[in-house]
PDB file of N, CA and C in Angstrom:
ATOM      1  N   UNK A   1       4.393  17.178   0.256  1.00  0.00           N
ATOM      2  CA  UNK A   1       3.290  16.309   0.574  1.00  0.00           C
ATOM      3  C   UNK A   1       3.853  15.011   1.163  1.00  0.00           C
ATOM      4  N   UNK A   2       3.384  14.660   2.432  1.00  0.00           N
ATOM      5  CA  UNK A   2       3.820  13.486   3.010  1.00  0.00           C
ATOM      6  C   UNK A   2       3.200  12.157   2.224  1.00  0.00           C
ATOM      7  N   UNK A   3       4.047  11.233   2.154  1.00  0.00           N
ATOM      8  CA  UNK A   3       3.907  10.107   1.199  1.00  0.00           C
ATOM      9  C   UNK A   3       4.033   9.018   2.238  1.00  0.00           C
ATOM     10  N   UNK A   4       2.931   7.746   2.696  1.00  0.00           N
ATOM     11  CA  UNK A   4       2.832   7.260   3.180  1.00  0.00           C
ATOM     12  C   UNK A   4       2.431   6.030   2.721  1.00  0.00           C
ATOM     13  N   UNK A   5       3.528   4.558   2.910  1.00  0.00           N
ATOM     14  CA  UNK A   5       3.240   3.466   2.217  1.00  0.00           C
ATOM     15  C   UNK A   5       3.269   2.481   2.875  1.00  0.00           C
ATOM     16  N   UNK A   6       1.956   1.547   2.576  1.00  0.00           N
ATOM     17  CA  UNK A   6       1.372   0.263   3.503  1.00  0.00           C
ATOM     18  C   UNK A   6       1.661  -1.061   2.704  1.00  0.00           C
ATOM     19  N   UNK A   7       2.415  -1.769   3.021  1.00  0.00           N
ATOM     20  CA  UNK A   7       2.827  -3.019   2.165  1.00  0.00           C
ATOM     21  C   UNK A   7       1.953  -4.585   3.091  1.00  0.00           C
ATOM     22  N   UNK A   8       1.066  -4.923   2.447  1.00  0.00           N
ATOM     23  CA  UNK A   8       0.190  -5.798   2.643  1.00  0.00           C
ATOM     24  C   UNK A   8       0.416  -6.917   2.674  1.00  0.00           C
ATOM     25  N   UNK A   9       1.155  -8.449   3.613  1.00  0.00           N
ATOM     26  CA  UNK A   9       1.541  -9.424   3.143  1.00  0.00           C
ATOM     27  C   UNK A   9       0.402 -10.363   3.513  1.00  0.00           C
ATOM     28  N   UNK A  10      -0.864  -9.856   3.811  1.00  0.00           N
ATOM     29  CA  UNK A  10      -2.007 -10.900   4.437  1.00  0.00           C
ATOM     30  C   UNK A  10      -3.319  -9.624   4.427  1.00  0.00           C
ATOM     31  N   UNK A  11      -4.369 -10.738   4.590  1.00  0.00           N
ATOM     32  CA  UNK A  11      -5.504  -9.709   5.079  1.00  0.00           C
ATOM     33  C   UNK A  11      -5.467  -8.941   5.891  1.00  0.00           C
ATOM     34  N   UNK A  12      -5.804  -7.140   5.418  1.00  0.00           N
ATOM     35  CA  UNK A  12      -5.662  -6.281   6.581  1.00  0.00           C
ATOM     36  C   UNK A  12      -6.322  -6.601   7.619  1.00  0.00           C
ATOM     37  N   UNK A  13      -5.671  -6.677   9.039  1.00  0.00           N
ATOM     38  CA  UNK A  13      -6.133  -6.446  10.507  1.00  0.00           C
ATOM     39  C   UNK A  13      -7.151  -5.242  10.382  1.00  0.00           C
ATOM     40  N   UNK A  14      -7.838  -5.483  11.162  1.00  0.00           N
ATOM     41  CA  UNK A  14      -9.335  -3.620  11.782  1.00  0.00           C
ATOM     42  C   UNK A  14      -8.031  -3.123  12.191  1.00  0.00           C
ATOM     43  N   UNK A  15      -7.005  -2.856  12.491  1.00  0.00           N
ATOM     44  CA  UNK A  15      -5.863  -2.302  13.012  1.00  0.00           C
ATOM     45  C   UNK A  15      -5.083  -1.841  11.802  1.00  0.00           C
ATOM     46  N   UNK A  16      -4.418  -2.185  11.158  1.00  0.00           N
ATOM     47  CA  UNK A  16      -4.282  -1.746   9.792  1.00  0.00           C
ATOM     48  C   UNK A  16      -5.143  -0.735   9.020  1.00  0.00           C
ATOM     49  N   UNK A  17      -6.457  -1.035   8.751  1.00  0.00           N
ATOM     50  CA  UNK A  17      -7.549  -0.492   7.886  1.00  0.00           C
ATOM     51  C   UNK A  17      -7.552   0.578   8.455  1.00  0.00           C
ATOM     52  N   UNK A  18      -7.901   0.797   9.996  1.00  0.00           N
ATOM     53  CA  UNK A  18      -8.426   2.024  10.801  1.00  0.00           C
ATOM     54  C   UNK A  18      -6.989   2.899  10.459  1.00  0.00           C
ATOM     55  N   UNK A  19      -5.937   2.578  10.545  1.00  0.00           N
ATOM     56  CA  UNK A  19      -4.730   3.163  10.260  1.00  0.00           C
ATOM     57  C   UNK A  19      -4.733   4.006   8.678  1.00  0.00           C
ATOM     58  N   UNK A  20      -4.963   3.120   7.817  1.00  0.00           N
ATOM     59  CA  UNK A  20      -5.279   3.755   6.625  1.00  0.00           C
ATOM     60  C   UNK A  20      -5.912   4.783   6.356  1.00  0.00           C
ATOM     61  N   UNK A  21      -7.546   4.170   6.884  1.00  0.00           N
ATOM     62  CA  UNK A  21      -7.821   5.382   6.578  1.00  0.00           C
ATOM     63  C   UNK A  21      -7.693   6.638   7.559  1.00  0.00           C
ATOM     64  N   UNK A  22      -7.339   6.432   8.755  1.00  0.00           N
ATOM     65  CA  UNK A  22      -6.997   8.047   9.360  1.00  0.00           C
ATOM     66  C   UNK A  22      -5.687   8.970   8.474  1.00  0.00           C
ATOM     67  N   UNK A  23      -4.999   7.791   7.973  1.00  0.00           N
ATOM     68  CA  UNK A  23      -4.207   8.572   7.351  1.00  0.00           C
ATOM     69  C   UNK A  23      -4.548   9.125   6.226  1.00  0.00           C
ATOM     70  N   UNK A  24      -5.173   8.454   5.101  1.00  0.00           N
ATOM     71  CA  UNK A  24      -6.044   8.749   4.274  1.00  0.00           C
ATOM     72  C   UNK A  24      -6.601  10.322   3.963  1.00  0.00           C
ATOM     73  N   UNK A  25      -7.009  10.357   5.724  1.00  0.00           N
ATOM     74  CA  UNK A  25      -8.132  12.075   5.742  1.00  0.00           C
ATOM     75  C   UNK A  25      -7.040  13.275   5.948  1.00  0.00           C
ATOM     76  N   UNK A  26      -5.467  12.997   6.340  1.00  0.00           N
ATOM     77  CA  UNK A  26      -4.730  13.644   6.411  1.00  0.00           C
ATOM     78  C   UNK A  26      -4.449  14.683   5.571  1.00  0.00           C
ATOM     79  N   UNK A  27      -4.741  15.926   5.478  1.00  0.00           N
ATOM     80  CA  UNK A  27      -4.841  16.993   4.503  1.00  0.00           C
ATOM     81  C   UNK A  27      -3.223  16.836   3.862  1.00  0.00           C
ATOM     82  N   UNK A  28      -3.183  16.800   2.441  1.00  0.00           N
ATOM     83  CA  UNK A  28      -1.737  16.654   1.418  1.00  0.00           C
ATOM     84  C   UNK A  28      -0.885  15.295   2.065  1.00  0.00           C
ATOM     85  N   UNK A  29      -1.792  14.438   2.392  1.00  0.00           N
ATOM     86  CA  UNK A  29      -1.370  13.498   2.506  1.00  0.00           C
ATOM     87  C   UNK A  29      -1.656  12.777   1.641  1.00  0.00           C
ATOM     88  N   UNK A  30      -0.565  11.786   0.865  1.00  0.00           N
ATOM     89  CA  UNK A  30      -0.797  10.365  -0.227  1.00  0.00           C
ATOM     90  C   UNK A  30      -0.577   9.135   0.227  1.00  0.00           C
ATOM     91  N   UNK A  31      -1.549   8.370   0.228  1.00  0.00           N
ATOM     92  CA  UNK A  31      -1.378   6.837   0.966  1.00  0.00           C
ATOM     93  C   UNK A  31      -1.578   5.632  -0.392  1.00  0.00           C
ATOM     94  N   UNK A  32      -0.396   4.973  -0.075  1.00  0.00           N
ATOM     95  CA  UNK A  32      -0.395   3.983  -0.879  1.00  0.00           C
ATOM     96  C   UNK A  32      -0.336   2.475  -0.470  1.00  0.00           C
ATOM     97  N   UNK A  33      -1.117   1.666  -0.821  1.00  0.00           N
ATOM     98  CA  UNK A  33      -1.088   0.289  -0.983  1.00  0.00           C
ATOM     99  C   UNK A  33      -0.660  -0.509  -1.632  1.00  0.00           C
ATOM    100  N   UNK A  34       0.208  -1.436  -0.856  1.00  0.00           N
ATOM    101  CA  UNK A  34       0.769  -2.234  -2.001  1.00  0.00           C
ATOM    102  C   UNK A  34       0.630  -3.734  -1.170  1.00  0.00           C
ATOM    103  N   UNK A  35      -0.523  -4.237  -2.367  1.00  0.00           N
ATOM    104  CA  UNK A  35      -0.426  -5.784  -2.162  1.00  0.00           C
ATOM    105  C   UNK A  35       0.308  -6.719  -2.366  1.00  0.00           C
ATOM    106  N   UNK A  36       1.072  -7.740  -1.474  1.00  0.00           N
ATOM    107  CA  UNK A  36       1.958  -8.712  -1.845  1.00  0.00           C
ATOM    108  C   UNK A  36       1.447 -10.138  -1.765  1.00  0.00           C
ATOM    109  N   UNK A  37       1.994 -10.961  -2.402  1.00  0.00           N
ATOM    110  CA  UNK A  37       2.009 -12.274  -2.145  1.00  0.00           C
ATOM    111  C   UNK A  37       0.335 -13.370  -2.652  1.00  0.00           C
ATOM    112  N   UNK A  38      -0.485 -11.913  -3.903  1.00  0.00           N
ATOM    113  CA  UNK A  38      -2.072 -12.561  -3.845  1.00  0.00           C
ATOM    114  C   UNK A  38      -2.826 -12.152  -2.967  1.00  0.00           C
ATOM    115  N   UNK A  39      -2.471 -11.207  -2.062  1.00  0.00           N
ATOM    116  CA  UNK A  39      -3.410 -10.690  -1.064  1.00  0.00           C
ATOM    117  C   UNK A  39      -4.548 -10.100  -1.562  1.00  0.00           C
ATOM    118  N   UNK A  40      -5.818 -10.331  -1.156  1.00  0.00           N
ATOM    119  CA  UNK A  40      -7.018  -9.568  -1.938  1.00  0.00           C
ATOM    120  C   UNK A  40      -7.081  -8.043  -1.387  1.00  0.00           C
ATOM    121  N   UNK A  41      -7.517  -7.522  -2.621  1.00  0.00           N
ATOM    122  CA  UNK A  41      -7.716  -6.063  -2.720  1.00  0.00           C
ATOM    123  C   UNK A  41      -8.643  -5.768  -1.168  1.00  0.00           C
ATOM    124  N   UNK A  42      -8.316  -5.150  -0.180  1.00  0.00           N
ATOM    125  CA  UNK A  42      -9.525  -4.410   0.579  1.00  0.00           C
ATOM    126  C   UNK A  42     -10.232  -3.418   0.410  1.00  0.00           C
ATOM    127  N   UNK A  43     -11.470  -3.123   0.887  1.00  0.00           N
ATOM    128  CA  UNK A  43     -11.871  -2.369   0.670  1.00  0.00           C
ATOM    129  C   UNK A  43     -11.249  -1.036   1.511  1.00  0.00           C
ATOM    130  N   UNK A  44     -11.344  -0.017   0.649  1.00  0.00           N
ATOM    131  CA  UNK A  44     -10.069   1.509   1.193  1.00  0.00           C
ATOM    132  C   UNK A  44     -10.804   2.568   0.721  1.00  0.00           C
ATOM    133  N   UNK A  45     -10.495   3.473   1.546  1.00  0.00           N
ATOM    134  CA  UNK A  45     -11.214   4.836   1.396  1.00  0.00           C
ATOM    135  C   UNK A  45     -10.453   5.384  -0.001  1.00  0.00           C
ATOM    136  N   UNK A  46     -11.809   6.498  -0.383  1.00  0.00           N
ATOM    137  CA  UNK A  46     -11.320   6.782  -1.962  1.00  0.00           C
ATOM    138  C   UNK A  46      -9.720   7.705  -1.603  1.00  0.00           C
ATOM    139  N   UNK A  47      -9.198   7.921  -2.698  1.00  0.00           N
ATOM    140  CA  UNK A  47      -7.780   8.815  -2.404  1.00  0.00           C
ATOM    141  C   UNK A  47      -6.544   7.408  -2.267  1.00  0.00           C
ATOM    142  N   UNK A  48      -7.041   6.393  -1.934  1.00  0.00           N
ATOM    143  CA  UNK A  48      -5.945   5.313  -1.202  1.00  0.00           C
ATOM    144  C   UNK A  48      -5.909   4.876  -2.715  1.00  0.00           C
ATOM    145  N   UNK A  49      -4.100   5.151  -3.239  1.00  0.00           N
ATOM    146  CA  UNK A  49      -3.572   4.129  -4.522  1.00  0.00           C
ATOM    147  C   UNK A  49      -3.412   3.197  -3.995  1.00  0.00           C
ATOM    148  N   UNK A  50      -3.733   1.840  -4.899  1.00  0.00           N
ATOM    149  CA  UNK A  50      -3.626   0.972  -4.462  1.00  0.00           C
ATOM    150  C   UNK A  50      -2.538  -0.278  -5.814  1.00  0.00           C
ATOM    151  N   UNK A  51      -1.769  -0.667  -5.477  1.00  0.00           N
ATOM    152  CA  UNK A  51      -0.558  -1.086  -6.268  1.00  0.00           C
ATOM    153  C   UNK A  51      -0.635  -2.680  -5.770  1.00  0.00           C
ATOM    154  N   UNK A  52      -0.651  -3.446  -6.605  1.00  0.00           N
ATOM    155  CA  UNK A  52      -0.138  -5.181  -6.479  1.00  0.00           C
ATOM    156  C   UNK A  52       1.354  -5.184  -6.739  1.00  0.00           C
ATOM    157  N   UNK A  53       2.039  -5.956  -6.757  1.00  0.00           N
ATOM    158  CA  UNK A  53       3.421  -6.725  -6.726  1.00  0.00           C
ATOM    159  C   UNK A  53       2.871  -7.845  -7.610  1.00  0.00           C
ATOM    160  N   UNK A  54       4.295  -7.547  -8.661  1.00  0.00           N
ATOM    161  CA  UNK A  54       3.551  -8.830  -9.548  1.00  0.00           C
ATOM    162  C   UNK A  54       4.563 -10.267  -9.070  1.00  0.00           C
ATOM    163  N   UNK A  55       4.199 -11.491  -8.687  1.00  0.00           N
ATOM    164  CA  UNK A  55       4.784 -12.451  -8.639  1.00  0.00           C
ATOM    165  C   UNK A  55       5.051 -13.242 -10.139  1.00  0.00           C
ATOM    166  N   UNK A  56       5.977 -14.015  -9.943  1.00  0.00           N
ATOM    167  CA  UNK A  56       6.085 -15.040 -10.812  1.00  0.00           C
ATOM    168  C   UNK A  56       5.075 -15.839 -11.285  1.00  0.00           C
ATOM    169  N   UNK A  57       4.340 -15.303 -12.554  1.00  0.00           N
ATOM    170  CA  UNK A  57       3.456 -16.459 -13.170  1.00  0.00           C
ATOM    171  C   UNK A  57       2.354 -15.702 -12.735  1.00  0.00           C
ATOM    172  N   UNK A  58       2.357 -14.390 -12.351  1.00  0.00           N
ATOM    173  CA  UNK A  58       0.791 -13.416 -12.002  1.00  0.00           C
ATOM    174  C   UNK A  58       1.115 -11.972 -12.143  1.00  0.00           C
ATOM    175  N   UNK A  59      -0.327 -12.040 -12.791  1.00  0.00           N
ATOM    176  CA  UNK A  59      -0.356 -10.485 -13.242  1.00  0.00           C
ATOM    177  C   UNK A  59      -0.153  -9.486 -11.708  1.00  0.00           C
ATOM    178  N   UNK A  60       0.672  -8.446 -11.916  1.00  0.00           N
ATOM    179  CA  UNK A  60       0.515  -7.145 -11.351  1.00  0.00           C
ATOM    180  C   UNK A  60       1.499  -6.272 -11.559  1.00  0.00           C
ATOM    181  N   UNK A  61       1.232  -4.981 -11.233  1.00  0.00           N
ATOM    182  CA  UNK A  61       1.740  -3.805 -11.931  1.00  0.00           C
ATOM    183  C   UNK A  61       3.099  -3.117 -11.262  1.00  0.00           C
ATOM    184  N   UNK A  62       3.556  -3.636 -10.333  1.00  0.00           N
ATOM    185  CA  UNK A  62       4.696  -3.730 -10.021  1.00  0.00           C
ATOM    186  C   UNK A  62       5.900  -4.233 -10.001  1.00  0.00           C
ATOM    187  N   UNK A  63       6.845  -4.253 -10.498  1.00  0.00           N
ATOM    188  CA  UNK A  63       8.271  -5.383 -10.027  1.00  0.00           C
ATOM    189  C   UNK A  63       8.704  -5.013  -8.586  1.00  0.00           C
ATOM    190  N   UNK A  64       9.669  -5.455  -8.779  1.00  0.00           N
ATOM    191  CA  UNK A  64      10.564  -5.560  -7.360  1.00  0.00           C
ATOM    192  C   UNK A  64      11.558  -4.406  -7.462  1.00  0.00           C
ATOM    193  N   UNK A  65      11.755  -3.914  -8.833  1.00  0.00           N
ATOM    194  CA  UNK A  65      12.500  -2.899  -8.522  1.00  0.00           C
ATOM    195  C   UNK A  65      11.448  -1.413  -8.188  1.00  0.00           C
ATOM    196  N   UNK A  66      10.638  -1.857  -8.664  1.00  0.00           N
ATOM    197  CA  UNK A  66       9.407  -0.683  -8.678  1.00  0.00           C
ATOM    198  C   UNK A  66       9.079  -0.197  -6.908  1.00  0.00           C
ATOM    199  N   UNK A  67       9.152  -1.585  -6.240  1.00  0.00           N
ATOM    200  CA  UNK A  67       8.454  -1.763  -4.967  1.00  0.00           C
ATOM    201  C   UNK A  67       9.781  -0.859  -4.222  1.00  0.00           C
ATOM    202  N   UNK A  68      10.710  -1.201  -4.636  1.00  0.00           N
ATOM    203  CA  UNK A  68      11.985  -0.515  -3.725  1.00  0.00           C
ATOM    204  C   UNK A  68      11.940   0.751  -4.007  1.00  0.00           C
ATOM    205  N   UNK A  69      11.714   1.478  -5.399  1.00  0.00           N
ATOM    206  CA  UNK A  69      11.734   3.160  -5.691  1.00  0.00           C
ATOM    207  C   UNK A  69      10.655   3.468  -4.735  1.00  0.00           C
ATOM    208  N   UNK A  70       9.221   2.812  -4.437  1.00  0.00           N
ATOM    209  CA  UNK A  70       8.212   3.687  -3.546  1.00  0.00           C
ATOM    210  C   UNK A  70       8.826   3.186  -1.880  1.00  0.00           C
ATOM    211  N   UNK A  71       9.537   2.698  -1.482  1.00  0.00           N
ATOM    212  CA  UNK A  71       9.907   2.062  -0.522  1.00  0.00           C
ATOM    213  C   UNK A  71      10.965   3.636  -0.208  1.00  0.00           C
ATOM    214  N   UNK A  72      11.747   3.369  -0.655  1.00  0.00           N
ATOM    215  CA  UNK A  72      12.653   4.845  -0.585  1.00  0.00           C
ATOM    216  C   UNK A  72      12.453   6.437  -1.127  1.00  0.00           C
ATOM    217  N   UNK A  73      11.113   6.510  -1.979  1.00  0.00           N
ATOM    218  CA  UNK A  73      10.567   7.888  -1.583  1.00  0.00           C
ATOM    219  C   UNK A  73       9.556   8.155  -0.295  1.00  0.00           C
ATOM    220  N   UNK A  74       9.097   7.389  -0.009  1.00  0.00           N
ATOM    221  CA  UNK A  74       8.451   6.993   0.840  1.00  0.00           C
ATOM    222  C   UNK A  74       8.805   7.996   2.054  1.00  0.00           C
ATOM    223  N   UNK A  75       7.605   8.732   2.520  1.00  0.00           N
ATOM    224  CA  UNK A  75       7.843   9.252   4.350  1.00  0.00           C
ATOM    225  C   UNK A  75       8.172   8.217   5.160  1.00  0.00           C
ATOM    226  N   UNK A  76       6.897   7.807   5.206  1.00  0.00           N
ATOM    227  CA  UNK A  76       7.149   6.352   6.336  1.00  0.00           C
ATOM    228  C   UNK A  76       6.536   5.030   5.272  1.00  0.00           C
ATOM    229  N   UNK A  77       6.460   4.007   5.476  1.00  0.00           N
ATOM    230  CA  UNK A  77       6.416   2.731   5.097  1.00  0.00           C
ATOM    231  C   UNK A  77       6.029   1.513   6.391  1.00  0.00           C
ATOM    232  N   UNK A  78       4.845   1.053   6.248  1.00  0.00           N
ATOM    233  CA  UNK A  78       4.264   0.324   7.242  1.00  0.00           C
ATOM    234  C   UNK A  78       4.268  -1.288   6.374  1.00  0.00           C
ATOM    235  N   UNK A  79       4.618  -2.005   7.271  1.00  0.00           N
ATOM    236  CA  UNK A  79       4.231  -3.767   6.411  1.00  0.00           C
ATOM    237  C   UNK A  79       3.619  -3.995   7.887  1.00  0.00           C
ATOM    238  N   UNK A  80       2.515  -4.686   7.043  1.00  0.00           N
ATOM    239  CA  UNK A  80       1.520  -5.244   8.142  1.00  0.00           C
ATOM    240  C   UNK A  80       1.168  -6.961   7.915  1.00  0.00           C
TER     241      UNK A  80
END
């Protein structure tokens, strides 16, 4: 199953989003989101995990070593 990961450092672009979700509809395809830096959650088609980065002094469910294991299983990896 192709594993496909979007690392968020700002509000998604209509260029970004439209990207998502085409990938999204991709049959055995897994798309993941990962918000950085406080970026607000967007709205994403169902199927899209969606993962924060926790900063210093804020809640979220990632570290930095976490962000690098999906970074390197990863098919492809998009920062937008």
């Amino acid at each position: 199953m192709p594993r496909v990961l979007h690392l968020l450092k700002s509000p998604p672009s209509p260029t970004a989003l439209s990207a998502i979700e085409t990938q999204s509809r991709a049959p055995e395809t897994a798309v993941t989101v990962v918000l950085l830096h406080g970026v607000p959650a967007p709205r994403l088609p169902n199927g899209v995990t969606v993962r924060r980065l926790a900063d210093a002094g804020a809640d979220g469910d990632l570290t930095y070593s976490d962000l690098l294991d999906l970074i390197f299983t990863a098919d492809s990896a998009i920062s937008w």
